[in-house]
C-alpha atoms as a PDB file:
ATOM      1  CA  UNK A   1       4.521 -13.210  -3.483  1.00  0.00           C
ATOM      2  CA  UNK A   2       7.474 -15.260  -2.110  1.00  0.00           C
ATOM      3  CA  UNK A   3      10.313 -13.664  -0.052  1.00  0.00           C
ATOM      4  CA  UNK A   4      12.229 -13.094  -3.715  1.00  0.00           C
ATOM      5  CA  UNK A   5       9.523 -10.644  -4.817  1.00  0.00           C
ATOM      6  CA  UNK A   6       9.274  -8.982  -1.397  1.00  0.00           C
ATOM      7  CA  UNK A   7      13.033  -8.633  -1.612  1.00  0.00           C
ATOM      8  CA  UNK A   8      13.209  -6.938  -5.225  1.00  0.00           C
ATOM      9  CA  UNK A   9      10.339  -4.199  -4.200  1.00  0.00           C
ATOM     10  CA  UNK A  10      12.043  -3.563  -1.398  1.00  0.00           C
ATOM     11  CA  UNK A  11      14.942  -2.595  -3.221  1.00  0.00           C
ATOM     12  CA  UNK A  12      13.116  -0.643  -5.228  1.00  0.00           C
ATOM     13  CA  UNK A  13      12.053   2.113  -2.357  1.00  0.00           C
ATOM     14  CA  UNK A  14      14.293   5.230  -3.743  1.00  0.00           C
ATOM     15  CA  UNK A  15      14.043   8.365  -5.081  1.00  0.00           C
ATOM     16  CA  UNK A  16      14.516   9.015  -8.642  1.00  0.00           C
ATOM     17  CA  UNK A  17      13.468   4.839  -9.413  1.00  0.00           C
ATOM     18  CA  UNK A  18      12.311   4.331 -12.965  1.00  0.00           C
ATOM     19  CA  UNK A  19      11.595   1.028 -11.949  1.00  0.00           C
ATOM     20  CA  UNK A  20       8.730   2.280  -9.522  1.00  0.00           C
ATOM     21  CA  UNK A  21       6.881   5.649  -9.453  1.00  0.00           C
ATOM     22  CA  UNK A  22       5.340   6.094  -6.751  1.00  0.00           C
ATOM     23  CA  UNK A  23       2.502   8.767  -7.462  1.00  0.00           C
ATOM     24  CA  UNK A  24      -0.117   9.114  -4.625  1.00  0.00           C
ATOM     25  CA  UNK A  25      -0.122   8.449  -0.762  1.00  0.00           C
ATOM     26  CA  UNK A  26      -2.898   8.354   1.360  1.00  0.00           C
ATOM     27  CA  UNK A  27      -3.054   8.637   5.079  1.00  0.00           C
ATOM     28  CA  UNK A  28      -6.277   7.943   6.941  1.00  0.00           C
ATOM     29  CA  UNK A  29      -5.792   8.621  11.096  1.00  0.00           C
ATOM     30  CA  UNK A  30      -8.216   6.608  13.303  1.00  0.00           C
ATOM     31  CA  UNK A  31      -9.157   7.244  17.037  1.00  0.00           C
ATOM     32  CA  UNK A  32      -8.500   4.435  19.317  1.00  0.00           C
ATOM     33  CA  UNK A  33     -11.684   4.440  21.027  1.00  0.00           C
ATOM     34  CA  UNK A  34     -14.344   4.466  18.488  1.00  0.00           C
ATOM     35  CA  UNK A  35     -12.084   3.349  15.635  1.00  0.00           C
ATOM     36  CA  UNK A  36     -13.476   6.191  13.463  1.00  0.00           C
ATOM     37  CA  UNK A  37     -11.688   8.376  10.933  1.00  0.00           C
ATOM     38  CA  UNK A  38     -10.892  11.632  12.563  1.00  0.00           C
ATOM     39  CA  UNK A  39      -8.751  12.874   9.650  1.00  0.00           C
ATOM     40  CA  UNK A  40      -6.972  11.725   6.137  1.00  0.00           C
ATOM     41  CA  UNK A  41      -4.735  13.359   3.916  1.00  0.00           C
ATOM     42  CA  UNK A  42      -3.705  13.190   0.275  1.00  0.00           C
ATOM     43  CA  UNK A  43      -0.916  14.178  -2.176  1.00  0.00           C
ATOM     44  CA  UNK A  44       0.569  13.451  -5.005  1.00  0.00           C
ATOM     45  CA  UNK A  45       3.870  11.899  -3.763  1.00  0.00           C
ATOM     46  CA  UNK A  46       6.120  14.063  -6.087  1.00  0.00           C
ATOM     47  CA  UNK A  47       4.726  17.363  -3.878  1.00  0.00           C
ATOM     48  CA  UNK A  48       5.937  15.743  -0.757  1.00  0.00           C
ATOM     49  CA  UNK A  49       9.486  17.638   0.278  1.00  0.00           C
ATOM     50  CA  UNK A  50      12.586  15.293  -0.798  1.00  0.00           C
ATOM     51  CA  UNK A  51      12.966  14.632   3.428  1.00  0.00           C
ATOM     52  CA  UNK A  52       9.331  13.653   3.283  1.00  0.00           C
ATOM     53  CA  UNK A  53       9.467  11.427   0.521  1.00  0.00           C
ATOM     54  CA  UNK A  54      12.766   9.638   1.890  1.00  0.00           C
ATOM     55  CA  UNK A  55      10.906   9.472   5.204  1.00  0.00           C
ATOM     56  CA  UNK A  56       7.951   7.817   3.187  1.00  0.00           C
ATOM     57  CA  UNK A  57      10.383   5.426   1.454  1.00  0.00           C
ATOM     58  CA  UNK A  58      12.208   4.024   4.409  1.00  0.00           C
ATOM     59  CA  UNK A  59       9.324   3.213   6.048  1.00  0.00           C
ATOM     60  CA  UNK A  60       7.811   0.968   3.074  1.00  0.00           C
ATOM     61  CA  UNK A  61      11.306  -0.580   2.884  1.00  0.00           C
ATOM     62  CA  UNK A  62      10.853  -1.354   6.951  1.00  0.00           C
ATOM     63  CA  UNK A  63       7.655  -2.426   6.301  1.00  0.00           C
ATOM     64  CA  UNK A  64       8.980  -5.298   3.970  1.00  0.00           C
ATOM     65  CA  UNK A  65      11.705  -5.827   5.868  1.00  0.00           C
ATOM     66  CA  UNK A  66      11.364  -9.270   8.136  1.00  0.00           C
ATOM     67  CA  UNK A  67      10.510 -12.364   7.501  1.00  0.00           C
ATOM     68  CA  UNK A  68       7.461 -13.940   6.285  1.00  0.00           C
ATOM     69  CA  UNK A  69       4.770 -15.404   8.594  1.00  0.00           C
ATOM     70  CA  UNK A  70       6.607 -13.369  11.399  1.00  0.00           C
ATOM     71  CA  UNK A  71       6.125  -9.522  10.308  1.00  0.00           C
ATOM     72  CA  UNK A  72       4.667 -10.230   6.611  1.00  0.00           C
ATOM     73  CA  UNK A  73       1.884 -12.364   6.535  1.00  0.00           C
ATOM     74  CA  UNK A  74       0.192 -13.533   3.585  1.00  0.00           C
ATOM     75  CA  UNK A  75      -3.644 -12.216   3.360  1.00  0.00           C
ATOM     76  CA  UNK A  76      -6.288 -14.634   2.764  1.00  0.00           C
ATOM     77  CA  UNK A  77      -9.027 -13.056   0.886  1.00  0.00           C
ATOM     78  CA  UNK A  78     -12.843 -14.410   1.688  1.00  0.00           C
ATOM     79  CA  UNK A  79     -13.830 -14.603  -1.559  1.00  0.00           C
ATOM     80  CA  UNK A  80     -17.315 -15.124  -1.203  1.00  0.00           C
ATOM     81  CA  UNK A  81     -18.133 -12.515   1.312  1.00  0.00           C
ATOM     82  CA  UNK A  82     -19.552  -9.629  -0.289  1.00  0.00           C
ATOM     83  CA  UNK A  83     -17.549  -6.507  -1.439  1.00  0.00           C
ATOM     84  CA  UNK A  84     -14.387  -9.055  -0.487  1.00  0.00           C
ATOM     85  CA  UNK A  85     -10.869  -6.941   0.107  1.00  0.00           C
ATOM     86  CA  UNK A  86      -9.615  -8.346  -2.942  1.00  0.00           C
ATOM     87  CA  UNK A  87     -12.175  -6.802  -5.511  1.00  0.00           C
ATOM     88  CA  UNK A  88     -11.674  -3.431  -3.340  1.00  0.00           C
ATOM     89  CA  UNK A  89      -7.878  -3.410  -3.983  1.00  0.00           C
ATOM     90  CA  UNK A  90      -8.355  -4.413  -7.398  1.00  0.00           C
ATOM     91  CA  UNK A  91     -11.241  -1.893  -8.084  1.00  0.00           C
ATOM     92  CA  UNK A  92      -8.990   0.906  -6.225  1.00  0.00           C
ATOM     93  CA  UNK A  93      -5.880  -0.050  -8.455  1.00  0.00           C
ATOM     94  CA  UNK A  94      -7.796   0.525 -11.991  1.00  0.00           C
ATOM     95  CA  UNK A  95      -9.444   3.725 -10.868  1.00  0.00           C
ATOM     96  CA  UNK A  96      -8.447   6.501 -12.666  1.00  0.00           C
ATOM     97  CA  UNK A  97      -9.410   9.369 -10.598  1.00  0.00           C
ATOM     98  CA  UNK A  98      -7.149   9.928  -7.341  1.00  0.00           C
ATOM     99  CA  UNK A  99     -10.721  10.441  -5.672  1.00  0.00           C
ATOM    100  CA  UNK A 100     -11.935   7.067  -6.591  1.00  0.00           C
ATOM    101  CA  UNK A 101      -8.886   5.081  -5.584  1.00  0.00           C
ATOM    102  CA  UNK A 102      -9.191   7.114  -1.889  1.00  0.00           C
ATOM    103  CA  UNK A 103     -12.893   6.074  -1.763  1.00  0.00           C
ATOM    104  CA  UNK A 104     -11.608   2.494  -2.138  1.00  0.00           C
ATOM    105  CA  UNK A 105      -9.214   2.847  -0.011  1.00  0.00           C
ATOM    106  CA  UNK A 106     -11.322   4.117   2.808  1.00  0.00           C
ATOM    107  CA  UNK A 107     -14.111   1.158   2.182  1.00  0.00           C
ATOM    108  CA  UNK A 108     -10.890  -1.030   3.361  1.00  0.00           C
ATOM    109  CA  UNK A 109     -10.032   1.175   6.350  1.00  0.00           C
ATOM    110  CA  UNK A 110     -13.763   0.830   7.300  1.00  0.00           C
ATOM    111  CA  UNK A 111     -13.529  -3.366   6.822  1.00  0.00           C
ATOM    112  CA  UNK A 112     -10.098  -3.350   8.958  1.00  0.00           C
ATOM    113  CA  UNK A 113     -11.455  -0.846  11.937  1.00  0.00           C
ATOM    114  CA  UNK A 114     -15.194  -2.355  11.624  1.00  0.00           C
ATOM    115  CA  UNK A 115     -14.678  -4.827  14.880  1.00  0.00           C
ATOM    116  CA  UNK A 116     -11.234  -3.929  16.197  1.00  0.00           C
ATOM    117  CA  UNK A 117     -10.081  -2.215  19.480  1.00  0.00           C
ATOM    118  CA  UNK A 118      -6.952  -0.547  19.465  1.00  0.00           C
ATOM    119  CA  UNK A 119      -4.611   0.776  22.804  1.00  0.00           C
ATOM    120  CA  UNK A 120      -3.435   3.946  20.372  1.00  0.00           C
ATOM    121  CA  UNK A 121      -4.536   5.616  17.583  1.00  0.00           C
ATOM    122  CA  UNK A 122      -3.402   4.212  14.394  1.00  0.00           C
ATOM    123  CA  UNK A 123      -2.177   5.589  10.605  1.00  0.00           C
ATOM    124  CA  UNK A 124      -3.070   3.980   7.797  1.00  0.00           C
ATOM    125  CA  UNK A 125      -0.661   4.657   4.559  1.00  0.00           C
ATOM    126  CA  UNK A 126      -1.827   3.856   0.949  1.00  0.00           C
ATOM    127  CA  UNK A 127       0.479   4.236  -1.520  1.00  0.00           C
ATOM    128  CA  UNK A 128      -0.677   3.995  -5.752  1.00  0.00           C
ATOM    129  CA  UNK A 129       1.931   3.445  -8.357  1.00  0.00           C
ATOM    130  CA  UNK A 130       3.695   1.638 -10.435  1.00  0.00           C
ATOM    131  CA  UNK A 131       6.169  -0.854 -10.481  1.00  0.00           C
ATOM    132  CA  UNK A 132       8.247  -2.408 -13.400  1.00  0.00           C
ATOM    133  CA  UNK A 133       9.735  -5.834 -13.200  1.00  0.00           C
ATOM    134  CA  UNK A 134      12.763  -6.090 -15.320  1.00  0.00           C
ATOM    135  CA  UNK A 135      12.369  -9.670 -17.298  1.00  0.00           C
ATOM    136  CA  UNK A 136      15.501 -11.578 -18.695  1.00  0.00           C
ATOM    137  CA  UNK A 137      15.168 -11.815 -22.329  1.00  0.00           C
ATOM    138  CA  UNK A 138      14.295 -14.869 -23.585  1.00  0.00           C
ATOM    139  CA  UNK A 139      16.704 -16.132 -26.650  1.00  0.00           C
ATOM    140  CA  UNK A 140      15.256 -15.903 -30.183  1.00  0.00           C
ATOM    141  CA  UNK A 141      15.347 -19.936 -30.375  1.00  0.00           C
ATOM    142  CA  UNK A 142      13.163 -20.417 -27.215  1.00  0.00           C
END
């Protein structure tokens, strides 16, 4: 994704969007110490209150707010480690039960917390949904 695309979803982070419906969030809390899971939470993002939800949505549009290489960095995926982050996300994305996307989701909690120390505990947000990218049409001659 280039700064363009970043820019466009970012935009996209309202209520009532029929460009992007938003459908579950995740949250998965982890202790400091031992990195461990002490608790994680799910709902389907159209139960949240309205103040919730436009909580939830200014934070993603923070999130992607920045520039790149300095608060959005670009992943690169070890493809030939095993169970590689990539196939997870993928996997998790094509599920069709809420309870299998979480279970993906968690396996990548569990990669990020595996060898890291942390000074405070830490929230991990998942969000599933889709987005629409309006395309310009394309005359008939082309």
């Amino acid at each position: 994704m280039n700064k363009k695309d970043v820019a466009n979803i970012r935009k996209q982070f309202k209520l009532d969007n029929d460009l992007m419906k938003i459908k579950d969030i995740f949250n998965v809390y982890i202790m400091k110490e031992s990195s461990d899971i002490y608790h994680q939470e799910s709902k389907p993002f159209q139960m949240l209150e309205q103040e919730q939800q436009e909580l939830f949505l200014a934070n993603f549009k923070k999130v992607l707010t920045g520039q790149l290489d300095v608060k959005l960095f670009e992943l690169k995926f070890q493809r030939e480690a095993e169970d590689h982050t990539q196939h997870l996300l993928y996997d998790g994305l094509q599920a069709s039960e809420v309870e299998d996307w979480k279970a993906y989701m968690l396996l990548i909690v569990e990669k990020m917390f595996k060898d890291a120390k942390h000074t405070e505990d830490m929230v991990v947000t998942f969000i599933r949904g889709e987005y629409y990218k309006p395309m310009k049409k394309k005359s008939e001659e082309a």
